[in-house]
C-alpha atoms as a PDB file:
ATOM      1  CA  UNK A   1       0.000   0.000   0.000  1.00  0.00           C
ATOM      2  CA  UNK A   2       1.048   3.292  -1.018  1.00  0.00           C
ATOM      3  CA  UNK A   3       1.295   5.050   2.802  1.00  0.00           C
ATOM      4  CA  UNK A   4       1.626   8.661   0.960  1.00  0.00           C
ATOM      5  CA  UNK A   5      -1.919   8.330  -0.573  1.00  0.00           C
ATOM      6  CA  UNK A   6      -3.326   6.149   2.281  1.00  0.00           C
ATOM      7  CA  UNK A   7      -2.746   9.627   4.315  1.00  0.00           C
ATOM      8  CA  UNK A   8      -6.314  10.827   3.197  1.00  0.00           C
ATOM      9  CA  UNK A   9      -8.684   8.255   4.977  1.00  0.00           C
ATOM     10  CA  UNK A  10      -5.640   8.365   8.162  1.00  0.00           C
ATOM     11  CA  UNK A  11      -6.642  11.703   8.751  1.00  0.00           C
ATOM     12  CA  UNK A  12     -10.265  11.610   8.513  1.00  0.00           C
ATOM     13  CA  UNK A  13      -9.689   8.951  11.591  1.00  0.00           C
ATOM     14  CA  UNK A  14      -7.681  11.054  13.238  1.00  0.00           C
ATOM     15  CA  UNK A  15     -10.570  13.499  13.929  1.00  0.00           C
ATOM     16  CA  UNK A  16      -9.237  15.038  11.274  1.00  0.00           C
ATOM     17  CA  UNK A  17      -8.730  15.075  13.002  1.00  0.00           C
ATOM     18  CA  UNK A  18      -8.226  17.123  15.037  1.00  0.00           C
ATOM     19  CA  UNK A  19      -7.485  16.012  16.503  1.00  0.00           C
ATOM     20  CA  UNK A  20      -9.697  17.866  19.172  1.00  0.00           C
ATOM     21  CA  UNK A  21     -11.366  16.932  22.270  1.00  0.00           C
ATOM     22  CA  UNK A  22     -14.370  16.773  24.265  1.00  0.00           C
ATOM     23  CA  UNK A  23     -17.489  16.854  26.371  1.00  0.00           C
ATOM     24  CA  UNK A  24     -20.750  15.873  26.091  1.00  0.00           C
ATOM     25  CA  UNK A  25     -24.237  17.225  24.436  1.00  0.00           C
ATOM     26  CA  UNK A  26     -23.079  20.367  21.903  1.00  0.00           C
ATOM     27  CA  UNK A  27     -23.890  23.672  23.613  1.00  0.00           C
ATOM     28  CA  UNK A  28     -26.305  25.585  21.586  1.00  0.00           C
ATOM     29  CA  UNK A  29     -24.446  28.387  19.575  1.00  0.00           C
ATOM     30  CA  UNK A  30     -24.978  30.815  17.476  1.00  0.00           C
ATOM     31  CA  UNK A  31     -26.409  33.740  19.622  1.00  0.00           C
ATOM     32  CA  UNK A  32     -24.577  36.949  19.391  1.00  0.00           C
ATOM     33  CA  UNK A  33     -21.443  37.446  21.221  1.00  0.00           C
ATOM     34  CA  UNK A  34     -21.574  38.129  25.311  1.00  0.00           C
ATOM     35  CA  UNK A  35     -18.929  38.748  27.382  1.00  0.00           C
ATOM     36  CA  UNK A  36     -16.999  35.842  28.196  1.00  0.00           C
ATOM     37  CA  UNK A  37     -13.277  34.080  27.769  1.00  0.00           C
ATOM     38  CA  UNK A  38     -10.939  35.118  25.812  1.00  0.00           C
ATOM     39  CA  UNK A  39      -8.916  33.168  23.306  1.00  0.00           C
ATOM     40  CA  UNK A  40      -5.843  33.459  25.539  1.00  0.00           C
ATOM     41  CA  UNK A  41      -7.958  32.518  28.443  1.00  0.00           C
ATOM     42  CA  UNK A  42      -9.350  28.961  25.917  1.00  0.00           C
ATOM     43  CA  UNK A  43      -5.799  28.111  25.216  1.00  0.00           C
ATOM     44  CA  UNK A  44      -4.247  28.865  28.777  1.00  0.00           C
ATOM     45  CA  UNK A  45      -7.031  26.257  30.441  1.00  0.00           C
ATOM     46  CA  UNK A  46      -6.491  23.694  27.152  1.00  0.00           C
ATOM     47  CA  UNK A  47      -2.651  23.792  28.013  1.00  0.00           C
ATOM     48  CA  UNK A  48      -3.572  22.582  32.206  1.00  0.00           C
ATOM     49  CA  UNK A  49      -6.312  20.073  31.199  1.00  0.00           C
ATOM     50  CA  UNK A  50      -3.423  17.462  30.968  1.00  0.00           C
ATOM     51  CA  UNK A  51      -4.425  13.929  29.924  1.00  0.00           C
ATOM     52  CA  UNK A  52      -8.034  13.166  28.225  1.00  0.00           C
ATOM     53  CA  UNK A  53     -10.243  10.618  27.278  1.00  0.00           C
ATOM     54  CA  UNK A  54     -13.196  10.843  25.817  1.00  0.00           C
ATOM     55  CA  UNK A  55     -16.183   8.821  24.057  1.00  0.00           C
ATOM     56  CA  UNK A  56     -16.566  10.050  20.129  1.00  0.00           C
ATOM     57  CA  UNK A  57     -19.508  10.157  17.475  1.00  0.00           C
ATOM     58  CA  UNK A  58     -18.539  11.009  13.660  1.00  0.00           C
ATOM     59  CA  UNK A  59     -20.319  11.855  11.062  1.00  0.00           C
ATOM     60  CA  UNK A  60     -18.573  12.040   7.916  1.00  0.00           C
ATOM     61  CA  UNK A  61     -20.295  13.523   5.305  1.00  0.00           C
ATOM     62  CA  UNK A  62     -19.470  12.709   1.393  1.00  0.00           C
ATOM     63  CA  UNK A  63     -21.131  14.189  -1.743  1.00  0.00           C
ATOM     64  CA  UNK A  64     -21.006  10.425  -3.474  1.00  0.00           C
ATOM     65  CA  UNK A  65     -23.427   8.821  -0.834  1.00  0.00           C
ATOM     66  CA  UNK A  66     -26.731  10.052   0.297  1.00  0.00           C
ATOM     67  CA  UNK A  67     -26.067   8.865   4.083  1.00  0.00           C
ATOM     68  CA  UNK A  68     -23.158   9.760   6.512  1.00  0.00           C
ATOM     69  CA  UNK A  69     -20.696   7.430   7.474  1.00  0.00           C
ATOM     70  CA  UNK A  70     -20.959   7.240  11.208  1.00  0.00           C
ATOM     71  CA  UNK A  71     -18.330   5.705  13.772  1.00  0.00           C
ATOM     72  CA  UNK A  72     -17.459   5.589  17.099  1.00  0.00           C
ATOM     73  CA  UNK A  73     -15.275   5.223  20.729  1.00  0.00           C
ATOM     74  CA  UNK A  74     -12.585   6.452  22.789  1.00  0.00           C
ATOM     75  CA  UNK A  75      -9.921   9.203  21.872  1.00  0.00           C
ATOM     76  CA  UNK A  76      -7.002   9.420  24.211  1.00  0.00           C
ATOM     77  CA  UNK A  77      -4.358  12.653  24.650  1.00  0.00           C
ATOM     78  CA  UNK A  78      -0.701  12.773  26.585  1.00  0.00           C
ATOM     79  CA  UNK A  79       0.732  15.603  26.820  1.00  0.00           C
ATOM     80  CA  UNK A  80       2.686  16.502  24.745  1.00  0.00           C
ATOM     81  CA  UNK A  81       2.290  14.309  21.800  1.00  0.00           C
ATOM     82  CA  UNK A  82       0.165  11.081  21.752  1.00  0.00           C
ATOM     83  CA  UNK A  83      -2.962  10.900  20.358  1.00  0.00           C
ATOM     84  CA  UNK A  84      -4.882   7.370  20.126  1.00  0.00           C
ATOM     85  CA  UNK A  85      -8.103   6.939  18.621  1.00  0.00           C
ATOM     86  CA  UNK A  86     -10.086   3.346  19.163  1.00  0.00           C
ATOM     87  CA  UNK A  87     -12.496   2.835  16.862  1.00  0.00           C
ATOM     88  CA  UNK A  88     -15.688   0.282  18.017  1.00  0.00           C
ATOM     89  CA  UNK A  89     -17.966   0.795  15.420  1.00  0.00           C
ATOM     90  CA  UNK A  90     -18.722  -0.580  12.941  1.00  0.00           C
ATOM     91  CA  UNK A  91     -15.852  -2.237  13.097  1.00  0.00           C
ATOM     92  CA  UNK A  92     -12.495  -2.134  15.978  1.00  0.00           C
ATOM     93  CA  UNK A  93      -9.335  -0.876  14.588  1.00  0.00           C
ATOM     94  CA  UNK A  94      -6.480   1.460  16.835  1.00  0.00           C
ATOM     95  CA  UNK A  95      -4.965   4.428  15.478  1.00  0.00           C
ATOM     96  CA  UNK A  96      -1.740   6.192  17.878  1.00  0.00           C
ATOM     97  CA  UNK A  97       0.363   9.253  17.197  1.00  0.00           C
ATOM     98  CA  UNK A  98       3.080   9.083  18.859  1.00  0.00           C
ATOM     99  CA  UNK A  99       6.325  11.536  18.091  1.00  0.00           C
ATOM    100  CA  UNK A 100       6.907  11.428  14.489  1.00  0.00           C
ATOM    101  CA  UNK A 101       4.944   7.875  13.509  1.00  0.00           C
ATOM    102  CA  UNK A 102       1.637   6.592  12.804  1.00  0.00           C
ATOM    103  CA  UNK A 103       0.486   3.155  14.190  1.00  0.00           C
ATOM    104  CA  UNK A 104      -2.277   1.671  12.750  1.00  0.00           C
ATOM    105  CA  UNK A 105      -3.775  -1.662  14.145  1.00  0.00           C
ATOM    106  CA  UNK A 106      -6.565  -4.093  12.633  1.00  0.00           C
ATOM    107  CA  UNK A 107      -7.906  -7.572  12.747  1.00  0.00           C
ATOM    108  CA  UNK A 108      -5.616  -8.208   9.771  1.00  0.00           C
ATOM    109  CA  UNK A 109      -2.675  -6.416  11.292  1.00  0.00           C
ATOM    110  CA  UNK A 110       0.182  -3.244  11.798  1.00  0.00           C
ATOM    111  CA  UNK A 111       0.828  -0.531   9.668  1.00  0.00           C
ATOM    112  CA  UNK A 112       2.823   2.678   9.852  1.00  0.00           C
ATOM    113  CA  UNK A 113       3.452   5.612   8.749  1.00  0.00           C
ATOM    114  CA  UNK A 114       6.729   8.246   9.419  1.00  0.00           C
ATOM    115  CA  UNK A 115       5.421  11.296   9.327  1.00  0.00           C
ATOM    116  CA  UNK A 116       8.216  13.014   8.238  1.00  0.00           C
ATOM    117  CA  UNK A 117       7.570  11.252   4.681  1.00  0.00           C
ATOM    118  CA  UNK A 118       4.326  14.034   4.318  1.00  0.00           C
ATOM    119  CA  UNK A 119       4.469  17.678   5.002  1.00  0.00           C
ATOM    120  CA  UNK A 120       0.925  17.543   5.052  1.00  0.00           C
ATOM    121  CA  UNK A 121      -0.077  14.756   7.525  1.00  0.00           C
ATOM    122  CA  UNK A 122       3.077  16.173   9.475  1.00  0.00           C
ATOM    123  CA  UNK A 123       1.085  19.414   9.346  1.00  0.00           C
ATOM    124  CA  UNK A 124      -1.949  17.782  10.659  1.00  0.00           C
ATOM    125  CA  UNK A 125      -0.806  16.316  13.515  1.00  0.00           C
ATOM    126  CA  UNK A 126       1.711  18.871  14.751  1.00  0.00           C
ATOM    127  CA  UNK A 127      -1.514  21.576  14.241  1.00  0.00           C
ATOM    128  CA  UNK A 128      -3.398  19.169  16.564  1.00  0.00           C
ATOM    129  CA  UNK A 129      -0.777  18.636  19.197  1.00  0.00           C
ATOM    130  CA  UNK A 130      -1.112  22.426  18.841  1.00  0.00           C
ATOM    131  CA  UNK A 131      -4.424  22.759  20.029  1.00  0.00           C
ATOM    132  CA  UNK A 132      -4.200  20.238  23.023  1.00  0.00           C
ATOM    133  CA  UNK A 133      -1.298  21.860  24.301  1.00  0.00           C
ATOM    134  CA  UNK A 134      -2.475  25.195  24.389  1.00  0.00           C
ATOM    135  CA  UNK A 135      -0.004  26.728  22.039  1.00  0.00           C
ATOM    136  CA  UNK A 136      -1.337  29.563  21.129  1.00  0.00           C
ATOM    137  CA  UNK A 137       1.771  31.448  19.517  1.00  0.00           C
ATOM    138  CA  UNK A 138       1.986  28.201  17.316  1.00  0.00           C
ATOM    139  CA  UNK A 139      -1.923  28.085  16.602  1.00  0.00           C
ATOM    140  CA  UNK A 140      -1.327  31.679  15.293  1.00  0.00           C
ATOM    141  CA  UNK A 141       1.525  31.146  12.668  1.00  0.00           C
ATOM    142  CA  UNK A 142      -0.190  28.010  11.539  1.00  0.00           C
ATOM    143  CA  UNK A 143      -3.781  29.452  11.048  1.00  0.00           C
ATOM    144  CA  UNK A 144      -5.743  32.504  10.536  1.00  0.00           C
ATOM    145  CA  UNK A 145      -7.900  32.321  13.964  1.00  0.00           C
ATOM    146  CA  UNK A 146     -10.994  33.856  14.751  1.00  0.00           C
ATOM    147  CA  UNK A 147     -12.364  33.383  17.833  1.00  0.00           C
ATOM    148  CA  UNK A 148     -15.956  34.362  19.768  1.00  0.00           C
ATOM    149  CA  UNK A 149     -16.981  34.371  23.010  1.00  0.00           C
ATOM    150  CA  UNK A 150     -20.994  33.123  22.972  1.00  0.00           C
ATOM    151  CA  UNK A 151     -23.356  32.994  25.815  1.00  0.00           C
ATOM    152  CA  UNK A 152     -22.997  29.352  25.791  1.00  0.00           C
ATOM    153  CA  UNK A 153     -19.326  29.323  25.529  1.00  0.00           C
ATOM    154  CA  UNK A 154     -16.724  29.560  22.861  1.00  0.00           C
ATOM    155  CA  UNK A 155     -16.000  28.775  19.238  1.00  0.00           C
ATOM    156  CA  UNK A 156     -12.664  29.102  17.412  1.00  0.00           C
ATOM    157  CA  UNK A 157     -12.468  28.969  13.528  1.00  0.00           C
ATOM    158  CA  UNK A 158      -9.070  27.912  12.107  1.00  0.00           C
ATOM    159  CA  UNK A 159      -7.601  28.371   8.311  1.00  0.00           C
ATOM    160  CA  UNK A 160      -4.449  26.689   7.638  1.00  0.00           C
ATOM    161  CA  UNK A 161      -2.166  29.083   6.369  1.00  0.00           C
ATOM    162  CA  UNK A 162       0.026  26.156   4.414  1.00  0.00           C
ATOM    163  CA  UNK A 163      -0.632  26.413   1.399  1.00  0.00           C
ATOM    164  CA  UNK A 164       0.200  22.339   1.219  1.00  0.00           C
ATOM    165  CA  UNK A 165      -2.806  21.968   4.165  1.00  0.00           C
ATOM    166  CA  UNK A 166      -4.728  24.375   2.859  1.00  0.00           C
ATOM    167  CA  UNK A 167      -5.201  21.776  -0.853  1.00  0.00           C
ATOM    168  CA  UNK A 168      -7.241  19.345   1.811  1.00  0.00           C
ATOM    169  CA  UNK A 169      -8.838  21.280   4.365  1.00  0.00           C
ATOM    170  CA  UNK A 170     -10.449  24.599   3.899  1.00  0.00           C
ATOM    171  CA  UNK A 171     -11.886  25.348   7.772  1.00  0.00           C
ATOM    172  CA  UNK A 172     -12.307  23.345  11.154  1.00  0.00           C
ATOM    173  CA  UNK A 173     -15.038  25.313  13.403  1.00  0.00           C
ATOM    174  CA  UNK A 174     -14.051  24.210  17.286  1.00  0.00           C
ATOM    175  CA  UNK A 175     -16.873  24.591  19.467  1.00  0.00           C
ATOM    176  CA  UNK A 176     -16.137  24.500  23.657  1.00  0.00           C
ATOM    177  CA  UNK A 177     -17.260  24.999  27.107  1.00  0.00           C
ATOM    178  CA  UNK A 178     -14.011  26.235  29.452  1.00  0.00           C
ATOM    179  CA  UNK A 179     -11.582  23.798  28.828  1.00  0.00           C
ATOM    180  CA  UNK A 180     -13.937  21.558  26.708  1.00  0.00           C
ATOM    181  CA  UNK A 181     -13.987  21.217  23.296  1.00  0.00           C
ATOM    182  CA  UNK A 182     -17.040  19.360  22.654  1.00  0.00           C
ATOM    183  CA  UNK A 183     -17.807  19.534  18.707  1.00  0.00           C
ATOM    184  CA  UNK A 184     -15.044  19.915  16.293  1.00  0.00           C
ATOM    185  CA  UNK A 185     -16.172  20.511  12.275  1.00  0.00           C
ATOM    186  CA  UNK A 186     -13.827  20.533   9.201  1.00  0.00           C
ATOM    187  CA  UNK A 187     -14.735  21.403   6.017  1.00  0.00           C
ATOM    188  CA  UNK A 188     -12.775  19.909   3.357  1.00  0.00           C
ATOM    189  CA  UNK A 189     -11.603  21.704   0.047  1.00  0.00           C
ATOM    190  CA  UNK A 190     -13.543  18.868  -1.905  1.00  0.00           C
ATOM    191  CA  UNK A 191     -16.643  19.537   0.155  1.00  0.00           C
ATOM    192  CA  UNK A 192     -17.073  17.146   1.892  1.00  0.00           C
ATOM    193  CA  UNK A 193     -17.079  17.576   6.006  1.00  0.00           C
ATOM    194  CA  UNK A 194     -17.157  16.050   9.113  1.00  0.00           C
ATOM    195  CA  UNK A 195     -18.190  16.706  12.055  1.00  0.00           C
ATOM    196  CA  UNK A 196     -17.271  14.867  15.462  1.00  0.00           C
ATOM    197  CA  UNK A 197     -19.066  15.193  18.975  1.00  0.00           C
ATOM    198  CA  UNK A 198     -17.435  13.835  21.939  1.00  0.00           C
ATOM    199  CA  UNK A 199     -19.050  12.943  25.540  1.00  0.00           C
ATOM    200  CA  UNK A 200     -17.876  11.465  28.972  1.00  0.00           C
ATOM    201  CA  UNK A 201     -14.759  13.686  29.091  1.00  0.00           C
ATOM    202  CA  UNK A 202     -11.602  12.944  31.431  1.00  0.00           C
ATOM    203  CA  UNK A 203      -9.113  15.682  31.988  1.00  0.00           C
ATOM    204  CA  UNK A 204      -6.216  15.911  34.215  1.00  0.00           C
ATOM    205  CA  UNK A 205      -5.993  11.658  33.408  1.00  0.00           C
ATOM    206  CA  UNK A 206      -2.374  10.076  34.373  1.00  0.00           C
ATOM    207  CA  UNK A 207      -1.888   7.010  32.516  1.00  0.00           C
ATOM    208  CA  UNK A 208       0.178   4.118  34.212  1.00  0.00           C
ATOM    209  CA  UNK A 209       2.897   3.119  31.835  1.00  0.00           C
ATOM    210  CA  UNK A 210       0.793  -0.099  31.432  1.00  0.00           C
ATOM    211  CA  UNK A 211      -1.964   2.232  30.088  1.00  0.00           C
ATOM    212  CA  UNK A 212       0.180   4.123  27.924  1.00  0.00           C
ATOM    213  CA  UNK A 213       1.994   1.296  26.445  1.00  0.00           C
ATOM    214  CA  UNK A 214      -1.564  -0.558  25.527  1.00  0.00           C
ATOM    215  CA  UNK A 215      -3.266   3.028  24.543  1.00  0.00           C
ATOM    216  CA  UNK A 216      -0.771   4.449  22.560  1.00  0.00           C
ATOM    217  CA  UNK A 217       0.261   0.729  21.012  1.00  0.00           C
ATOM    218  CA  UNK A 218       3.339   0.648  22.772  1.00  0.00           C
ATOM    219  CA  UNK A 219       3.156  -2.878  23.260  1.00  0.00           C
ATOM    220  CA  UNK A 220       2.395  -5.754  20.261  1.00  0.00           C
ATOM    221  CA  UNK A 221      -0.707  -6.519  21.636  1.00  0.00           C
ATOM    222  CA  UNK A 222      -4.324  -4.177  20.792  1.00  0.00           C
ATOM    223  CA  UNK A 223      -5.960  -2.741  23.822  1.00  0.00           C
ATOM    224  CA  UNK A 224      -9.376  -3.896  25.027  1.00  0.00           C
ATOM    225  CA  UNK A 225     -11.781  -1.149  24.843  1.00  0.00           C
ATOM    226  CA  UNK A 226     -10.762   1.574  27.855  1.00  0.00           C
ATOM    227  CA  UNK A 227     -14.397   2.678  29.417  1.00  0.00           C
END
């Protein structure tokens, strides 16, 4: 398999990715602007949330079908740099960041993928590590942010600034409560989007080495599902 071109569908999985995080129901948004947190204030309590984990929903929306393709289960976050996403439905599968490499794990076995072989799935993931970390002077030279304070708390809307990112995804809307992000958006250049809601939010999770090793696929062996 061609890992360059299999970077597409990787991303999608990766919450594409962003690669975001959490909460439950979506607040309802859209009111006019109230006095509230600032961007600086988002970022400053995204960078002390420490560890997540989270339960997902996706929807991912493509012009070729009439339905969505849904999916779901956990996503997983250690600071600084490992991301894991396990995938229960329809089918289980594991997807880990972790430093500069992709691990992908099925019922018919391991791939990976060096990041440093794609500027723009290196993009994608160092944009998301971003975000979690609370990086706001990075967020800044990567996108063009725009940011609003709403009476039922916050949305950020990022446009990558690479032009190389910028050929895949044209906008991901981030929609939060405090140091929540509970409904992430992108809008690809092709039109199609997705859109991913998360629930039963963790913060401030330390995970044993044990844990880390079977989240983050450390070890040979998949993970059973982490509730």
């Amino acid at each position: 398999m061609d890992r360059l071109n299999h970077w597409g569908p990787v991303a999608s999985r990766l919450g594409l990715l962003i690669v975001f995080l959490l909460s439950a129901t979506p607040p309802a948004l859209g009111g006019p602007a109230t006095a509230g947190p600032s961007l600086e204030d988002v970022m400053r309590l995204l960078a002390e949330s420490g560890g997540v984990r989270a339960s997902y929903h996706e929807q991912k929306h493509l012009s070729l079908l009439s339905k969505p393709l849904e999916s779901e289960g956990k996503l997983f976050f250690q600071p600084p740099d490992r991301l894991a996403r396990h995938v229960e439905k329809p089918g289980r599968s594991w997807l880990a960041v972790r430093n500069d490499q992709v691990v992908m794990r099925d019922a018919t076995g391991e791939e990976r993928f060096d990041l440093g072989r794609s500027e723009v799935a290196q993009g994608l993931v160092d944009n998301l590590a971003v975000v979690l970390r609370g990086d706001l002077v990075l967020l800044n030279a990567r996108y063009e942010v725009a940011f609003q304070a709403l009476e039922a708390g916050w949305r950020i809307d990022l446009k990558p600034r690479s032009r190389m990112l910028r050929s895949l995804i044209a906008s991901m809307t981030i929609d939060g409560v405090g140091s929540e992000i509970r409904r992430v958006e992108v809008r690809e250049e092709s039109g199609d989007w997705t859109v991913t809601e998360f629930s039963g939010i963790q913060t401030g999770v330390r995970f044993t080495p044990e844990e880390s090793g079977e989240i983050f696929l450390l070890t040979p062996t998949p993970l059973a599902t982490h509730d």
